[in-house]
Protein backbone atom coordinates (compact mmCIF):
# COMPACT_ATOMS: atom_id res chain seq x y z
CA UNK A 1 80.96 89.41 110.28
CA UNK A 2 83.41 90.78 107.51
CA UNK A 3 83.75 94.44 107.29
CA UNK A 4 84.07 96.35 103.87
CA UNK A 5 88.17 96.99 103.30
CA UNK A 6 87.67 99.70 100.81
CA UNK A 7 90.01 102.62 101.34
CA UNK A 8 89.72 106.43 100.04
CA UNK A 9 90.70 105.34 96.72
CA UNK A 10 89.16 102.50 96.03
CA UNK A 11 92.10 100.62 97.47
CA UNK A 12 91.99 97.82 99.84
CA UNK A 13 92.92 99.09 104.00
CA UNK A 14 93.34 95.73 105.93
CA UNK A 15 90.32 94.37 108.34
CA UNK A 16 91.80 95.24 111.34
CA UNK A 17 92.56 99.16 110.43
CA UNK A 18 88.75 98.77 109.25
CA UNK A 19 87.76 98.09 112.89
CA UNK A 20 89.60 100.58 114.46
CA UNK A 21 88.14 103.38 111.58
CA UNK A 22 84.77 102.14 113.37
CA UNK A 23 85.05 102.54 116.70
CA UNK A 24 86.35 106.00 115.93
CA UNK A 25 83.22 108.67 116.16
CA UNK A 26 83.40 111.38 113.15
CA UNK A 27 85.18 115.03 114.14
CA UNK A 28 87.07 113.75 116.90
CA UNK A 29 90.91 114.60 117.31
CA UNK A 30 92.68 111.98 116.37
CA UNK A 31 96.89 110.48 116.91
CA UNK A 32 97.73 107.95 114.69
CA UNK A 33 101.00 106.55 116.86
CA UNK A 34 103.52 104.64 113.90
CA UNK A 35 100.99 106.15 111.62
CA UNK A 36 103.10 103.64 108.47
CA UNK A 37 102.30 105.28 105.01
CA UNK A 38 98.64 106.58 106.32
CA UNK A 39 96.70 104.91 105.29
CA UNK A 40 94.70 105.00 108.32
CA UNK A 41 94.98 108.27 108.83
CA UNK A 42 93.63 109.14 105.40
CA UNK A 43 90.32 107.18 105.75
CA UNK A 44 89.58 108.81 108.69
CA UNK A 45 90.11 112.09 107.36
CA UNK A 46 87.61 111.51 104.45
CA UNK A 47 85.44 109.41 106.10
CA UNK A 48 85.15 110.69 109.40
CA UNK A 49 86.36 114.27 109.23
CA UNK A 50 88.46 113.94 111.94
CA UNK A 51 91.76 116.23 113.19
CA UNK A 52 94.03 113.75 112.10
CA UNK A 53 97.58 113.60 113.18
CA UNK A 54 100.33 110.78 113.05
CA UNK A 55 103.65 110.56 114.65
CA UNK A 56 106.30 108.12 112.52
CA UNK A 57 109.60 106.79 113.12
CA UNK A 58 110.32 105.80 109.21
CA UNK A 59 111.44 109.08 106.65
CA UNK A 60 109.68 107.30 103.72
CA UNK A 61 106.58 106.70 105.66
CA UNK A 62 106.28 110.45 107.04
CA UNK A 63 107.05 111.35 103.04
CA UNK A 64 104.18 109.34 101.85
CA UNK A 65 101.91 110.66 104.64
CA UNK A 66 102.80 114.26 103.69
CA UNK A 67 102.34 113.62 100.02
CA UNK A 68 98.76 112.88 101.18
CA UNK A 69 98.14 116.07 102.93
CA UNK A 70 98.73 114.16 106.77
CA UNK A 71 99.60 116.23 109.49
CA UNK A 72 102.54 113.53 110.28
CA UNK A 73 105.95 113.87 111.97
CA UNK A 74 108.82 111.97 112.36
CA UNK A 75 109.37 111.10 116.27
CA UNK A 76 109.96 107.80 118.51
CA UNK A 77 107.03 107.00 119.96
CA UNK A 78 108.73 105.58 123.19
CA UNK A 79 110.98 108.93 123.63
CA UNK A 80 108.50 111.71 121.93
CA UNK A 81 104.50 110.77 123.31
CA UNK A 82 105.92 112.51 126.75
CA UNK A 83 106.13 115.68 124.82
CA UNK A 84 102.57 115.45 124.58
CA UNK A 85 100.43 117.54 126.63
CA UNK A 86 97.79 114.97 128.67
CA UNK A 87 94.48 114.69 126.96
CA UNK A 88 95.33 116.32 123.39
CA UNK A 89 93.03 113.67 121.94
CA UNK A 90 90.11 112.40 121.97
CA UNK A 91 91.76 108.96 120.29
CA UNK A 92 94.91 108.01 120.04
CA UNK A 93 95.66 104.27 117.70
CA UNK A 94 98.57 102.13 118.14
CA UNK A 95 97.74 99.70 115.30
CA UNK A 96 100.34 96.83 114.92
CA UNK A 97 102.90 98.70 116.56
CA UNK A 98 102.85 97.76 120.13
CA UNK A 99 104.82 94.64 119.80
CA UNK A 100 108.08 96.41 118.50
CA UNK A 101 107.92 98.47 121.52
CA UNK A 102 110.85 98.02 124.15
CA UNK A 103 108.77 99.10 126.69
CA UNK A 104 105.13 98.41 126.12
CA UNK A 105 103.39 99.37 129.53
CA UNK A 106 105.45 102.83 129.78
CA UNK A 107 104.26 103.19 125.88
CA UNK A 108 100.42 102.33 127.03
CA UNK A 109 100.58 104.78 129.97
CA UNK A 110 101.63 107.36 127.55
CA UNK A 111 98.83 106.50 125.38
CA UNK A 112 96.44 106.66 128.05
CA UNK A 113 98.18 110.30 129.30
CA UNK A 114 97.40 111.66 125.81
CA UNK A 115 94.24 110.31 124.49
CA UNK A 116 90.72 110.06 126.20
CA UNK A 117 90.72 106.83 124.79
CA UNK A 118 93.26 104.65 123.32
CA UNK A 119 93.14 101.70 120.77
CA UNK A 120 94.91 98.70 120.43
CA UNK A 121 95.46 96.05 117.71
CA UNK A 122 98.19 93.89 117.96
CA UNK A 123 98.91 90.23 116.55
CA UNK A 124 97.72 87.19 119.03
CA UNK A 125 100.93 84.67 119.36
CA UNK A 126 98.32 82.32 120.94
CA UNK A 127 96.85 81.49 117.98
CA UNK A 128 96.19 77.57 117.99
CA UNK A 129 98.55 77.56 114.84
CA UNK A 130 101.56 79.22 116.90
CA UNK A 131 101.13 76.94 119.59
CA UNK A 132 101.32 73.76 117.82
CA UNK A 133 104.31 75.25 115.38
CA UNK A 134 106.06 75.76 118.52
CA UNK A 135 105.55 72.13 119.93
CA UNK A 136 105.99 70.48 116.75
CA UNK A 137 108.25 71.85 114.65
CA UNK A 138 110.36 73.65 117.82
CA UNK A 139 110.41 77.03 115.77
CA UNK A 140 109.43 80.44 116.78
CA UNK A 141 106.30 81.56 115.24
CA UNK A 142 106.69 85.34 113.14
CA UNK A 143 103.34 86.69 112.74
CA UNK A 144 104.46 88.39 109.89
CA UNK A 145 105.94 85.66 107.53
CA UNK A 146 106.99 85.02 104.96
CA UNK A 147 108.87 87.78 104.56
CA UNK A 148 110.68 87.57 107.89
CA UNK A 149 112.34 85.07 110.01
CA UNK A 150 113.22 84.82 113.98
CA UNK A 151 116.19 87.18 113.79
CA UNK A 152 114.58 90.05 111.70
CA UNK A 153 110.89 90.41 112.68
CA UNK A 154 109.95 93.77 114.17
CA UNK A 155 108.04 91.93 116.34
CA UNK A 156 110.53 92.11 119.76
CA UNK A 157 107.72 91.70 122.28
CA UNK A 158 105.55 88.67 120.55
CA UNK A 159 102.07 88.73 122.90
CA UNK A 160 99.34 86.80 123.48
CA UNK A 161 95.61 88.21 124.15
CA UNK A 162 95.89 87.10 127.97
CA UNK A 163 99.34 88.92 128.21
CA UNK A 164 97.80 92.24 127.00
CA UNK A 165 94.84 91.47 129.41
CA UNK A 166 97.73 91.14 132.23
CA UNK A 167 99.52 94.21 131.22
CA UNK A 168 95.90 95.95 131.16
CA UNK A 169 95.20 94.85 134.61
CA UNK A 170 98.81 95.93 135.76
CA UNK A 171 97.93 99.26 134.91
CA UNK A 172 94.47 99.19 136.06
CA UNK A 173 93.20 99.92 133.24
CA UNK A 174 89.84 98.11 132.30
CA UNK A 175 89.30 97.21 128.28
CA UNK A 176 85.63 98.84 127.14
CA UNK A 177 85.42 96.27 124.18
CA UNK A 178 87.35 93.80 122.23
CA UNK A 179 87.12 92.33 118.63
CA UNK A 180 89.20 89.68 116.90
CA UNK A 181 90.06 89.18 113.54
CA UNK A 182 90.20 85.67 112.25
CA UNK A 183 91.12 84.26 108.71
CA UNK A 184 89.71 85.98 105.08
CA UNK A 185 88.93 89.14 107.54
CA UNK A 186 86.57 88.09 109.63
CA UNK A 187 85.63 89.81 112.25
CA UNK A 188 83.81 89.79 115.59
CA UNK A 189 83.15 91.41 119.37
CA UNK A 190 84.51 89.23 121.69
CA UNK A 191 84.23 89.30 125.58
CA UNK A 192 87.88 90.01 126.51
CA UNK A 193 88.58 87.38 128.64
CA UNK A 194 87.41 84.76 125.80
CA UNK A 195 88.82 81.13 125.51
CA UNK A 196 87.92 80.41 122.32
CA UNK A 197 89.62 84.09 121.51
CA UNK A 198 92.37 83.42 122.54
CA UNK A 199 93.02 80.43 120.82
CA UNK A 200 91.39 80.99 117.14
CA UNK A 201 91.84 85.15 116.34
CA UNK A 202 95.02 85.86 114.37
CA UNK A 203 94.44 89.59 115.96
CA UNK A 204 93.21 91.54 118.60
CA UNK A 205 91.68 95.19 118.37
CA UNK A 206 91.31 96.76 122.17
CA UNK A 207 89.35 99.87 122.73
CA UNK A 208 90.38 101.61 126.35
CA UNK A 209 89.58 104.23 128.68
């Protein structure tokens, strides 16, 4: 399926925030970890009333969060989530963010610590494309191109869906669903341990407990 994009303001939010705004229930309290500009945050707050707060490593991003009336402060998410009591939410997102972490299972325990439930979204470098522009051209794939090569992606920890499944297992942690999102922003559950996921969704969107 294809879920509707549409943002507070009649702006577009991308398909995979979309997912994550659904699998969040309404009036819940809500951490929005590398929160970006908010716009997350924002559609949850008018959509599903939630206590939304957001922790952000970037000035301008915390600025534009603020602007929008966010509860948002500036903090590294690998150094600050231990300042966090343990279950001060009922959610707690890491959308697109993971992969820039140094140290991505101590940032997913903390996750778990804080929030009842945690989701996930992350890019899948086992897309069939990345695979076969690795063999054949003998270039790193950047899920984030064009506007970035090898040497100045954000991406430092590139992942596939069966590496977060590993890390997940590490951890003991078992995933309660899994979508993918696949080109023109389609979307779909998936069972996580899914071939044919692995190999055609562009991302994946993890819901844990």
């Amino acid at each position: 399926m294809t879920l509707p994009t549409l943002s507070k303001n009649g702006g577009r939010i991308r398909a995979d925030l979309q997912l994550v705004a659904d699998l969040v229930p309404a009036g819940v309290r809500v951490l929005d970890v590398g929160c970006g500009e908010g716009a997350l945050l924002h559609h949850l707050a008018q959509t599903k009333n939630v206590d939304a707060r957001g922790i952000e490593l970037r000035q301008e991003g915390v600025n534009a969060c603020v602007q929008q009336g966010l509860s948002v402060v500036q903090g590294n998410a690998e150094t600050d989530l231990k300042d966090y009591p343990s279950d001060a939410f009922d959610y707690v997102i890491l959308s697109q963010t993971l992969q820039a972490m140094r140290d991505p299972r101590g940032t997913l325990g903390e996750l778990l610590r804080i929030g009842k439930h945690a989701i996930i979204s992350f890019d899948n470098f086992g897309h069939w494309a990345m695979r076969l522009g690795l063999m054949f051209e003998g270039r790193m794939p950047v899920a984030d191109a064009p506007r970035h090569t090898w040497y100045d992606t954000g991406t430092i920890r590139p992942c596939t869906i069966r590496d977060f499944l590993t890390l997940c297992g590490d951890l003991g942690i078992e995933p309660e669903r899994c979508f993918t999102v696949h080109g023109g922003g389609r979307t779909r559950e998936v069972a996580p341990g899914s071939w044919r996921a692995r190999l055609t969704a562009r991302q994946a969107v993890f819901l844990l407990k």
